[in-house]
Protein backbone atom coordinates (compact mmCIF):
# COMPACT_ATOMS: atom_id res chain seq x y z
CA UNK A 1 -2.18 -19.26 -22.30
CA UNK A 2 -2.31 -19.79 -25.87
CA UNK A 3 -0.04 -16.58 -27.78
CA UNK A 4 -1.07 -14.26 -30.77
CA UNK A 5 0.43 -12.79 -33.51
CA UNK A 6 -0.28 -9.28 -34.46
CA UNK A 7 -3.28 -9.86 -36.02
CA UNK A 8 -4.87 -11.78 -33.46
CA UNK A 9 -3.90 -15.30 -34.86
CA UNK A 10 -3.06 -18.02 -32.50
CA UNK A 11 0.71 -19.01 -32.73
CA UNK A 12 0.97 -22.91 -33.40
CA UNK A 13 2.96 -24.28 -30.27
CA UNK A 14 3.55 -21.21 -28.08
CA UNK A 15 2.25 -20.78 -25.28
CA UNK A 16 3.01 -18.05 -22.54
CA UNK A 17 2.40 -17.99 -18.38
CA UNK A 18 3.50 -15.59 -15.54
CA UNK A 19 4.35 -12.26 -15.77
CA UNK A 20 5.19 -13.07 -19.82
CA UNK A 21 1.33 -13.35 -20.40
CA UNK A 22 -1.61 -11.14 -20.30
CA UNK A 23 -2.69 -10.35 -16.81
CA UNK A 24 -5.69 -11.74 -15.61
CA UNK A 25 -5.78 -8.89 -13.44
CA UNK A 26 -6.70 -6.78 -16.28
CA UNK A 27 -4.00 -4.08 -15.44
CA UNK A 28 -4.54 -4.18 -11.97
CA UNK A 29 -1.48 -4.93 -9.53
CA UNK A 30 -3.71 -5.80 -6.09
CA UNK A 31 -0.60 -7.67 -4.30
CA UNK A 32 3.15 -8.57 -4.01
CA UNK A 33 3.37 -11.85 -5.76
CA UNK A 34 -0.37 -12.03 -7.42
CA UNK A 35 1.23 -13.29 -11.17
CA UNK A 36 2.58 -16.24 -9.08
CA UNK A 37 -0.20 -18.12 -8.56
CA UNK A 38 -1.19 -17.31 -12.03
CA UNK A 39 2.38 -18.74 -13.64
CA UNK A 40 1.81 -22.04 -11.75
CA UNK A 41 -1.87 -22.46 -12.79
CA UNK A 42 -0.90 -21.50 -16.54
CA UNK A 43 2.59 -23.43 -16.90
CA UNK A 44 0.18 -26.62 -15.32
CA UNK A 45 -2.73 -26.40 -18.30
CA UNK A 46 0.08 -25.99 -20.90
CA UNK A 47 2.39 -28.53 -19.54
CA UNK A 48 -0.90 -30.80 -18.98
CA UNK A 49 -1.86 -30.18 -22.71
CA UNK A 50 1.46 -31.19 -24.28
CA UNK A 51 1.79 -34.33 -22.11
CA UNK A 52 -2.08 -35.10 -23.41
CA UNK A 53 -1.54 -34.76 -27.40
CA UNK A 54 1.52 -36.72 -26.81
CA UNK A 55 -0.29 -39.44 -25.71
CA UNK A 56 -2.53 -39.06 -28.16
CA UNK A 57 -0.32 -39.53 -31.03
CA UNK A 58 1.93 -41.60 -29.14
CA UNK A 59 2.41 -45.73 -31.23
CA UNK A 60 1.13 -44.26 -34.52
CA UNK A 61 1.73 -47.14 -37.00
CA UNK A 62 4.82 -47.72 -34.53
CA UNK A 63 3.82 -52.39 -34.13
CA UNK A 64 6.65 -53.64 -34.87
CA UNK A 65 4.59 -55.82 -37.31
CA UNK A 66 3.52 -52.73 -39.55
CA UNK A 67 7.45 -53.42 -40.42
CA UNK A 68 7.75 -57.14 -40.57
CA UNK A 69 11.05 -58.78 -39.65
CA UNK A 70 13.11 -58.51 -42.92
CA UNK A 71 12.79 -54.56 -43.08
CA UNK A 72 11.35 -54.69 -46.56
CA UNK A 73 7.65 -53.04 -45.87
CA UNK A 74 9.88 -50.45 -44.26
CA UNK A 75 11.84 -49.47 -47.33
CA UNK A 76 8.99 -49.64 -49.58
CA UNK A 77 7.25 -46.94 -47.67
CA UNK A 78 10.32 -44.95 -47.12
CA UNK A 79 9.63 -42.73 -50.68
CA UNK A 80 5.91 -41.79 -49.38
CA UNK A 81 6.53 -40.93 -45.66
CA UNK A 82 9.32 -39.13 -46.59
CA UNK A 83 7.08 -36.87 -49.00
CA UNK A 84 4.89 -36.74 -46.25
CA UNK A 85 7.82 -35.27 -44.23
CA UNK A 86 8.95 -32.42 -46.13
CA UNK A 87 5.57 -31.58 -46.81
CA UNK A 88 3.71 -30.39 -43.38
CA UNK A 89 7.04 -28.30 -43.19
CA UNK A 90 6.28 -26.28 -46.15
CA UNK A 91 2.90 -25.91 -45.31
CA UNK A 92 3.13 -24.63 -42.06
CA UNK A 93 5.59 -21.86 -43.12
CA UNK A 94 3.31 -21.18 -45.74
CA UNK A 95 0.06 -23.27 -47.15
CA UNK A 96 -0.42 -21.14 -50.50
CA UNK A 97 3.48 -22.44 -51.41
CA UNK A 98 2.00 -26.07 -51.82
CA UNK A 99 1.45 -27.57 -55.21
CA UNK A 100 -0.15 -29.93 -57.24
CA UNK A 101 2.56 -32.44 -56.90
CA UNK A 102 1.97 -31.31 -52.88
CA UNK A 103 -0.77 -32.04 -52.85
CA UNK A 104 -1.05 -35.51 -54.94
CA UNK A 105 1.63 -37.20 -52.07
CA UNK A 106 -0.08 -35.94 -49.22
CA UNK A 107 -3.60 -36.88 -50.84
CA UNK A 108 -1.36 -40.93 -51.28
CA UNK A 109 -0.23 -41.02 -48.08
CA UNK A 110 -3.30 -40.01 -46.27
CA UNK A 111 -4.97 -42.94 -48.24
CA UNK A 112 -2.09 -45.44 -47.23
CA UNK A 113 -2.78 -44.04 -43.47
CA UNK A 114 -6.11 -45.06 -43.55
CA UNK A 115 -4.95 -48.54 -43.91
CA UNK A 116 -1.54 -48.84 -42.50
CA UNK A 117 -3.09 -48.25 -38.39
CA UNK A 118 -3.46 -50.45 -35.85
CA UNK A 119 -7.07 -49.02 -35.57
CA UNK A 120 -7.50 -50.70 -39.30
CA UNK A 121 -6.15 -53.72 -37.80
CA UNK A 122 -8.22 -53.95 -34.77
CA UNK A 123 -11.26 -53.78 -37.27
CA UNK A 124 -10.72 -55.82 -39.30
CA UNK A 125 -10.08 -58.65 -36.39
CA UNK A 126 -13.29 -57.22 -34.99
CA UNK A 127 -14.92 -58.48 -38.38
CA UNK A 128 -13.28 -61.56 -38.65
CA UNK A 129 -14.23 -62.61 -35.02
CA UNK A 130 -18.00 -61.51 -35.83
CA UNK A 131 -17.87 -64.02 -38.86
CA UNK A 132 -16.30 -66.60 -36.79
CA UNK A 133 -19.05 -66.38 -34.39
CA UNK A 134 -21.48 -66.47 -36.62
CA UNK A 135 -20.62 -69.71 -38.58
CA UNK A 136 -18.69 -71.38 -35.23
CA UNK A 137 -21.89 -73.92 -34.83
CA UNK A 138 -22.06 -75.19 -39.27
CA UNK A 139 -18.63 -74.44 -40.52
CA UNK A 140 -15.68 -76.72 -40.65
CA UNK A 141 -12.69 -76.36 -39.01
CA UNK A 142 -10.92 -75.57 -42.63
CA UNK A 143 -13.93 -72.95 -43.25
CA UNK A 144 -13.54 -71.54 -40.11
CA UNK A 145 -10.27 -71.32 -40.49
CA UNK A 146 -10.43 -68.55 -42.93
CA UNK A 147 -11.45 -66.07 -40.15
CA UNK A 148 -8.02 -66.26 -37.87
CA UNK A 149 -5.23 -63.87 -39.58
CA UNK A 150 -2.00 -62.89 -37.84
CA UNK A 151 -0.96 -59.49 -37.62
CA UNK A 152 1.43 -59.89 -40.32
CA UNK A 153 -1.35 -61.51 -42.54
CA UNK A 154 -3.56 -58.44 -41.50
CA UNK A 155 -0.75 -56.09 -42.05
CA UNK A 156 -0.54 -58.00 -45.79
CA UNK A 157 -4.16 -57.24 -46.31
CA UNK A 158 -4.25 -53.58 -45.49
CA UNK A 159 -1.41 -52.77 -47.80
CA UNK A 160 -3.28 -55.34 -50.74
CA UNK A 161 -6.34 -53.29 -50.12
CA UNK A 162 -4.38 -49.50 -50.17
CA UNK A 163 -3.08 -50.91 -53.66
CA UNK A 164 -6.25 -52.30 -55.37
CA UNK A 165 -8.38 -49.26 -54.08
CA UNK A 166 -5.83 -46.46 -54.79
CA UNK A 167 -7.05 -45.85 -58.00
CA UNK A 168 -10.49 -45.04 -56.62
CA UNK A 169 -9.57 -41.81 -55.10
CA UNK A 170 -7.60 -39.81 -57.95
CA UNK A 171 -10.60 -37.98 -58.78
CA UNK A 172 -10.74 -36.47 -55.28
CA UNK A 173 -10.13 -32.68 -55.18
CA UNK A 174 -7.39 -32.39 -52.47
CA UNK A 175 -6.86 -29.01 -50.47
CA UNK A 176 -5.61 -27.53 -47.01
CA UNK A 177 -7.70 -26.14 -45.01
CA UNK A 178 -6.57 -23.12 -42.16
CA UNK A 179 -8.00 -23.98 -38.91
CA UNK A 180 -8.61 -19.84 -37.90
CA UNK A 181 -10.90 -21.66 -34.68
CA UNK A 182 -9.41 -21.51 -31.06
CA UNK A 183 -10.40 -24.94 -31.04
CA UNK A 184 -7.00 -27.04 -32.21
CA UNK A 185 -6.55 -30.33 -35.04
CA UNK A 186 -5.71 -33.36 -33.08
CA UNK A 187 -3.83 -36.70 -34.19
CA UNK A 188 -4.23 -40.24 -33.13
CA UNK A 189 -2.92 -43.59 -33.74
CA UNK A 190 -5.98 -43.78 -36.35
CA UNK A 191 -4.93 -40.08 -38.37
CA UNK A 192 -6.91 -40.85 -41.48
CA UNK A 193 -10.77 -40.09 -41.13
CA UNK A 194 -12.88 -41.31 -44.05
CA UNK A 195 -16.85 -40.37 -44.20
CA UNK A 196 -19.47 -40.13 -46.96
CA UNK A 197 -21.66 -36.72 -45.35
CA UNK A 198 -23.70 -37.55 -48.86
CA UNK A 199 -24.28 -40.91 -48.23
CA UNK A 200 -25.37 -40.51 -44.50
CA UNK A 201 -28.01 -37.62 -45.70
CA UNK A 202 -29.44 -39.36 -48.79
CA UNK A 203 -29.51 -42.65 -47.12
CA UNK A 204 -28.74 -44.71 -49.89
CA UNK A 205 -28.70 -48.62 -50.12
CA UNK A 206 -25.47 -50.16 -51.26
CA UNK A 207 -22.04 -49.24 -50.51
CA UNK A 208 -20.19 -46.04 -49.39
CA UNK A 209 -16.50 -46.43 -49.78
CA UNK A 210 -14.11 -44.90 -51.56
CA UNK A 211 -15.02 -45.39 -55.06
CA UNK A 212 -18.96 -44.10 -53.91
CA UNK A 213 -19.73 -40.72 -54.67
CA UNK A 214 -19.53 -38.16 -51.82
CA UNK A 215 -16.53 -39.69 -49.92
CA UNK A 216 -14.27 -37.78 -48.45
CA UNK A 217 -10.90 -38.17 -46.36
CA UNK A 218 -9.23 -35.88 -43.80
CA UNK A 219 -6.60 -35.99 -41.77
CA UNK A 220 -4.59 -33.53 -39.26
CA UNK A 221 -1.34 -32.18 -40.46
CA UNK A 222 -0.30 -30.11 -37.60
CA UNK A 223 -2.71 -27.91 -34.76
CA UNK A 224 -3.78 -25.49 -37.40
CA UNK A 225 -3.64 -27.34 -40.94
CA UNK A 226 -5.97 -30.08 -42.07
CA UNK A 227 -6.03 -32.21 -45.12
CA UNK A 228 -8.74 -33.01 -46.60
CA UNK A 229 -9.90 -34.73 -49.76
CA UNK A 230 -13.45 -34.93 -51.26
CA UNK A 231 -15.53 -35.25 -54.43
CA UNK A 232 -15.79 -32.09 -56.71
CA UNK A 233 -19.11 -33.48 -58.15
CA UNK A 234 -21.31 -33.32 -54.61
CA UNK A 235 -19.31 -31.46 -52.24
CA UNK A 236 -17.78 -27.62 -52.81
CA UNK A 237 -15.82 -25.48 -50.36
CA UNK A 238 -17.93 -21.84 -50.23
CA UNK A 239 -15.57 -18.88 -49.53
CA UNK A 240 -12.42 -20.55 -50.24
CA UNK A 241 -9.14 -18.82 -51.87
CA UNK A 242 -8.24 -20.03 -54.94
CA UNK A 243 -7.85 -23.89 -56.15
CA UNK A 244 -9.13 -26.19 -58.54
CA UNK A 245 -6.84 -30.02 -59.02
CA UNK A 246 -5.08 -28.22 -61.69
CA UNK A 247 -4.56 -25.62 -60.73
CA UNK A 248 -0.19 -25.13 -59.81
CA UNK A 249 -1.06 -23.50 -56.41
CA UNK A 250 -2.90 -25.20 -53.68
CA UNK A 251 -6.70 -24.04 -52.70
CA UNK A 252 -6.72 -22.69 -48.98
């Protein structure tokens, strides 16, 4: 059983079962030894659960070749994970303390996430193997060539692409939003989500990346917290509490 707090909020990570939880029974005391059967059914689903989202974000951008062999992608991206890892701290004891500065990391290294994933990798082989196909029967071995990368020359590409495209997203309004839902945030070994909701409605030809207007990034921070990231000039969040990208507090 998932725990409140006094005002009827669920507690992120605590759980409760037996005789330390609500009764089922609803006040009623039937039999001897009745909360038993409900401590073993309750520990189960919460033991089950934790075991799951461990799985789930179990390898995440963990290939040894997201690293190489010489340790040097490693210590380049030691200054933005370890942003990353003072920040979901901060917000989870409190998202209003976040600011601008915050906000700007977390908005980077969501972006770099979106790359840096083995999901991003798999894609992108996915691609390469469609274009293969497709010119297998009139391209040259040299032309075909083009369309086999290792996973270090992958890895290369992603981190090319994060750079060159970076840019694209600074005029994204960045903000945390409070997941008040019983319903919980989950991770994966593919955190970053990007979508264009504008895009998909209006049904525009041409592109819909991350330079298009309406895109829009999000990605789990912990159970209750999400990040998200999206253009000011389509989208707006209705009955927020206070934010604007200027603004020295962060917009929950």
């Amino acid at each position: 059983m998932r725990v409140l707090d006094e005002r009827g909020k669920l507690i992120d990570g605590l759980y409760a079962c037996g005789n330390g939880a609500t009764s089922a029974m609803r006040g009623i005391y039937p039999a001897a030894g009745i909360t038993i059967g409900l401590g073993i059914v309750f520990a189960f689903r919460t033991v089950k659960f934790i075991r799951e989202m461990r799985h789930v974000a179990r390898g995440q951008c963990a290939r040894p070749y997201f690293y190489g062999k010489d340790g040097e992608l490693e210590k380049a991206l030691q200054e933005p994970e370890g942003l990353y890892a003072q920040c979901p701290k901060k917000a989870v004891a409190d998202p209003s303390s976040l600011e601008t500065a915050d906000l700007l990391a977390l908005r980077t290294l969501m972006f770099l996430q979106v790359f840096r994933s083995a999901a991003w990798i798999d894609r992108e082989r996915t691609l390469l193997d469609a274009h293969r196909e497709m010119f297998k029967d009139e391209g040259t071995p040299e032309f075909l060539a083009q369309f086999t990368r290792t996973n270090t020359e992958l890895v290369e590409m992603a981190i090319e692409m994060y750079e060159s495209t970076l840019p694209t997203i600074g005029d994204l309004e960045t903000c945390v939003l409070v997941n008040e839902t019983v319903r919980e945030f989950i991770s994966s070994d593919d955190p970053a989500v990007h979508t264009n909701r504008y895009h998909v409605q209006k049904r525009f030809l041409g592109g819909h990346g991350f330079g298009n207007s309406g895109a829009m990034l999000f990605m789990p921070m912990s159970p209750r917290l999400l990040l998200a990231a999206f253009d000011p000039f389509v989208y707006r969040l209705v009955g927020r509490r206070g934010c604007s990208p200027s603004a020295p507090v962060s917009q929950i």
